[in-house]
N, C-alpha and C. Protein backbone atom coordinates (compact mmCIF):
# COMPACT_ATOMS: atom_id res chain seq x y z
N UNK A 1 99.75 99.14 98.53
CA UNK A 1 100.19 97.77 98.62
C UNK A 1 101.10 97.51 97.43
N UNK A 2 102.27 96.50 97.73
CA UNK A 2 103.08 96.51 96.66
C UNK A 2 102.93 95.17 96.40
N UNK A 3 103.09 94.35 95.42
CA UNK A 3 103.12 92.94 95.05
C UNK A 3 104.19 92.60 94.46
N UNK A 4 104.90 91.41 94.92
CA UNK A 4 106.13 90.84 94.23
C UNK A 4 105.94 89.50 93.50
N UNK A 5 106.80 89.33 92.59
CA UNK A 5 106.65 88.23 91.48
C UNK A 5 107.36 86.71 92.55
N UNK A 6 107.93 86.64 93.80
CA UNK A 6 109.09 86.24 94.59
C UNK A 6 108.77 86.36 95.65
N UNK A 7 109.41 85.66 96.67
CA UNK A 7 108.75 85.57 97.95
C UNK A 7 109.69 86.31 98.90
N UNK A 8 110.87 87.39 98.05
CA UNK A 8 111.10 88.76 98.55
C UNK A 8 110.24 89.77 97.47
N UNK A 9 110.50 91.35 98.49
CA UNK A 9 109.99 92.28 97.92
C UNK A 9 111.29 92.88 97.61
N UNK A 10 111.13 93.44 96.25
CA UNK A 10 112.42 94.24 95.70
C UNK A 10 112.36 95.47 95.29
N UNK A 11 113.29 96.62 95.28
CA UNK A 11 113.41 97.69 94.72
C UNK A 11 112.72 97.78 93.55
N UNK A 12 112.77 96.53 92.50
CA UNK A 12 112.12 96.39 91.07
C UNK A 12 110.69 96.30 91.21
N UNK A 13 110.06 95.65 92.14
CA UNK A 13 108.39 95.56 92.37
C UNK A 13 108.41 96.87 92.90
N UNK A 14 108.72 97.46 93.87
CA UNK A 14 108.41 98.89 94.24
C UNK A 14 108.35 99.31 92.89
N UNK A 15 109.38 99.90 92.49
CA UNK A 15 109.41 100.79 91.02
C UNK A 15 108.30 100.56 89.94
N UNK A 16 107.64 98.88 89.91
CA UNK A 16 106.67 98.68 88.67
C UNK A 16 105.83 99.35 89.34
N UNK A 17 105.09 99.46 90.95
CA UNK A 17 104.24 100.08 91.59
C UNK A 17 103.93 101.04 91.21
N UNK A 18 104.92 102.07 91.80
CA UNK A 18 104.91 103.26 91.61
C UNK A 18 104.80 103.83 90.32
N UNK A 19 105.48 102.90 88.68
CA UNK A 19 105.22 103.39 87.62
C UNK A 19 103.79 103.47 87.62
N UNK A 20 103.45 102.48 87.83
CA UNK A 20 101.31 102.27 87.56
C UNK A 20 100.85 103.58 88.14
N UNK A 21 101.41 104.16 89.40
CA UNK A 21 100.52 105.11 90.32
C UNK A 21 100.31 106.32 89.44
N UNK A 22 102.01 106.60 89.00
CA UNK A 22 102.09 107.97 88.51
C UNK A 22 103.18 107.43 87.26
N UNK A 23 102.85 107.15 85.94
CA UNK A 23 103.74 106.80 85.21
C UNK A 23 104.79 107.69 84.52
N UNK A 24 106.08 107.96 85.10
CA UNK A 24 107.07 109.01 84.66
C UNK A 24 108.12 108.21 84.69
N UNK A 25 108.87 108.63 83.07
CA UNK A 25 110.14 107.95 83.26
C UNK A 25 111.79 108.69 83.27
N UNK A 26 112.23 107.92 84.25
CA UNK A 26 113.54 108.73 85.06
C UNK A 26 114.01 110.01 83.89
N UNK A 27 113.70 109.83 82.82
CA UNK A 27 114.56 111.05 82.59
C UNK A 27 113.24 112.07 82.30
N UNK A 28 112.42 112.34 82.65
CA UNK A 28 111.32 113.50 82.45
C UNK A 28 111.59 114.46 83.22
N UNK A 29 111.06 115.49 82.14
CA UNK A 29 111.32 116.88 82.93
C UNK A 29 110.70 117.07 84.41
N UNK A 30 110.66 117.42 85.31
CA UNK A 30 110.27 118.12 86.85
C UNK A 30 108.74 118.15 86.40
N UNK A 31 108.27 119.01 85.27
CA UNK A 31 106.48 119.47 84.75
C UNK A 31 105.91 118.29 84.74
N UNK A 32 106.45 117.12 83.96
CA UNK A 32 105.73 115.79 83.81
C UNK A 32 105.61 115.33 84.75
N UNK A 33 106.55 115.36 85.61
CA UNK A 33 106.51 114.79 87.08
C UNK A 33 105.29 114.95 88.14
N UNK A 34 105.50 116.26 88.48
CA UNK A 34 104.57 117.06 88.63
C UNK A 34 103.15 116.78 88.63
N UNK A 35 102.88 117.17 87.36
CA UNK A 35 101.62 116.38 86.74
C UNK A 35 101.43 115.84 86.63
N UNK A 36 101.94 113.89 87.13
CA UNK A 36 102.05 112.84 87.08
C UNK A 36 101.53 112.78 88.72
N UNK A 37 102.35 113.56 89.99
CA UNK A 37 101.58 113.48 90.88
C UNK A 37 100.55 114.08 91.15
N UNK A 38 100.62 115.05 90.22
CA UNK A 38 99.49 115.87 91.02
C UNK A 38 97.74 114.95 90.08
N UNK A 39 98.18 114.25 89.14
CA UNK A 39 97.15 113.40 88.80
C UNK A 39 96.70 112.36 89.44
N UNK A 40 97.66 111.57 90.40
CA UNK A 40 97.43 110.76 91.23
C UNK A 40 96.59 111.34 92.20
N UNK A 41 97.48 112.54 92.93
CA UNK A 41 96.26 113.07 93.77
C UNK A 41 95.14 113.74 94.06
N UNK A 42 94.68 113.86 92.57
CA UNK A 42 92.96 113.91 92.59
C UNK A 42 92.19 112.62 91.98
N UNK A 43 92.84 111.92 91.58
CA UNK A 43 92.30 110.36 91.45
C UNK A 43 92.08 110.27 92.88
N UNK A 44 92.69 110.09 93.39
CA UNK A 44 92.99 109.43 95.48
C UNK A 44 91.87 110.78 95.81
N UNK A 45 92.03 112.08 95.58
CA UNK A 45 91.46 112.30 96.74
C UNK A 45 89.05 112.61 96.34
N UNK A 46 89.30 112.02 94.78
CA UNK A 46 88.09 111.99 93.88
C UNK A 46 87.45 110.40 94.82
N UNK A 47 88.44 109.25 95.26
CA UNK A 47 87.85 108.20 95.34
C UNK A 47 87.56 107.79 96.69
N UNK A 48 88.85 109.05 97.82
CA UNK A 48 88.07 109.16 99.21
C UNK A 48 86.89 109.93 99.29
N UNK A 49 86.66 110.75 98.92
CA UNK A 49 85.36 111.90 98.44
C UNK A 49 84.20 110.99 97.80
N UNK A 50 84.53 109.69 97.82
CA UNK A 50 83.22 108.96 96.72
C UNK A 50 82.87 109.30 95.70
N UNK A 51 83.59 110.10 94.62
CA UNK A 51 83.01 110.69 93.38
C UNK A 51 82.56 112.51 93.83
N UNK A 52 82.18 112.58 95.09
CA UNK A 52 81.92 114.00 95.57
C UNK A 52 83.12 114.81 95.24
N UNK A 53 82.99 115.46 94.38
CA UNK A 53 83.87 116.73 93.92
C UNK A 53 83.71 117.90 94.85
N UNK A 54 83.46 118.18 95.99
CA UNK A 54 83.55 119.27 96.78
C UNK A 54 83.94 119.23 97.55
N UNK A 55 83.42 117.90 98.27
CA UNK A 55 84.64 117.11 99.32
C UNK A 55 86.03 116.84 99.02
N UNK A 56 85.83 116.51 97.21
CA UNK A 56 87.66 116.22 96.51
C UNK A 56 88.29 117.12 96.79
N UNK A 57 87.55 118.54 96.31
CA UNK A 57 88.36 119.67 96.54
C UNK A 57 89.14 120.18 98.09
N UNK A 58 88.18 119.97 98.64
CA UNK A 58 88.54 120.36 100.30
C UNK A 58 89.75 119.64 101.00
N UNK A 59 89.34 117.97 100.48
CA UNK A 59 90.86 117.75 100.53
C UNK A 59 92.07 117.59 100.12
N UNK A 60 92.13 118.41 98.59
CA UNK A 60 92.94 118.98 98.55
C UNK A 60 93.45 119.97 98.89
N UNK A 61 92.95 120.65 99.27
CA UNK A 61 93.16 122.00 99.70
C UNK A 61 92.83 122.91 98.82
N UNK A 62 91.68 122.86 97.31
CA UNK A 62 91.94 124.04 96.38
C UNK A 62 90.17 124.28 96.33
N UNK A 63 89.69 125.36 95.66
CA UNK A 63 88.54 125.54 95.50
C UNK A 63 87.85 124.58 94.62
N UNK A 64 86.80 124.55 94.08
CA UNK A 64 85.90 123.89 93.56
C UNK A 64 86.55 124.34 91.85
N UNK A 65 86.08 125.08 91.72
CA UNK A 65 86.80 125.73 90.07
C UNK A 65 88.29 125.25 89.94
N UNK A 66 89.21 125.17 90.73
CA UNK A 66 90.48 124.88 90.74
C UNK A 66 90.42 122.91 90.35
N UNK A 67 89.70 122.70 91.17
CA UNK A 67 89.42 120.98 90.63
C UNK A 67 88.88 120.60 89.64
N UNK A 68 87.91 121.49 89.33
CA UNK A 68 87.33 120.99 87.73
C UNK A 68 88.66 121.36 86.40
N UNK A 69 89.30 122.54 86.36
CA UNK A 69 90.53 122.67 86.31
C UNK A 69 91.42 121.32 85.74
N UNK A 70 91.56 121.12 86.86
CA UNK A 70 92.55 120.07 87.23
C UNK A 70 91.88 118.42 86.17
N UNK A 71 90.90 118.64 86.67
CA UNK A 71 89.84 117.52 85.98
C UNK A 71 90.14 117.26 84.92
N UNK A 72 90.22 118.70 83.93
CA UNK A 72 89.77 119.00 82.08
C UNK A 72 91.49 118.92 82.36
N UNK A 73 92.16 119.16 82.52
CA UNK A 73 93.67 119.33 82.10
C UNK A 73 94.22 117.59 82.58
N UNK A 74 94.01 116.69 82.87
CA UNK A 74 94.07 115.59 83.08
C UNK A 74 93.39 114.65 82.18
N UNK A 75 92.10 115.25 81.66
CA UNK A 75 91.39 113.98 81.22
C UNK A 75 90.12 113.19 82.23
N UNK A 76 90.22 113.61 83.40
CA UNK A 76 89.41 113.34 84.07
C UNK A 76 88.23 113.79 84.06
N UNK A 77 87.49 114.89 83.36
CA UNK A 77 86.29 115.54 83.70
C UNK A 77 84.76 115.10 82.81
C-alpha cells in the first residue's frame, strides 16, 4: 500500500515507499541493492511463515542453514 500526503498519488510517495521497504540510495553499488532486497524478502517471507523459520525458508526457496545465514548477515537472527 502506498500513502500520499495529496489527494493524488505521485512518483514522490511511491519512491518514500519503497525507500522504507528496502532503503538504497540511487547511487549504491548493485551489492547494497541486492542486500537491500534480499532483506526485504526474508522479513516478508519470516512474517507469511508467522515467525516459522522452515516454512520462511521453503518459501524462499533456500534450505534451513541458508536462512539462518541470511538472518546473522542482516541482523535479523
Amino acid at each position: 500500500m502506498v500513502l500520499s500526503d495529496g489527494p493524488v498519488l505521485t512518483a514522490r510517495d511511491v519512491g518514500r515507499e519503497l525507500e522504507q521497504l528496502a532503503p538504497v540510495t540511487h547511487d549504491a553499488p548493485l551489492d547494497e541493492a541486492r542486500k537491500g532486497a534480499e532483506r526485504v524478502a526474508v522479513v516478508d517471507a519470516l512474517a507469511r511463515a508467522q515467525g516459522n523459520r522452515t516454512r520462511a525458508a521453503r518459501l524462499l526457496g533456500v534450505s534451513r542453514r541458508t536462512l539462518y545465514n541470511k538472518l546473522a548477515e542482516h541482523g535479523l537472527d
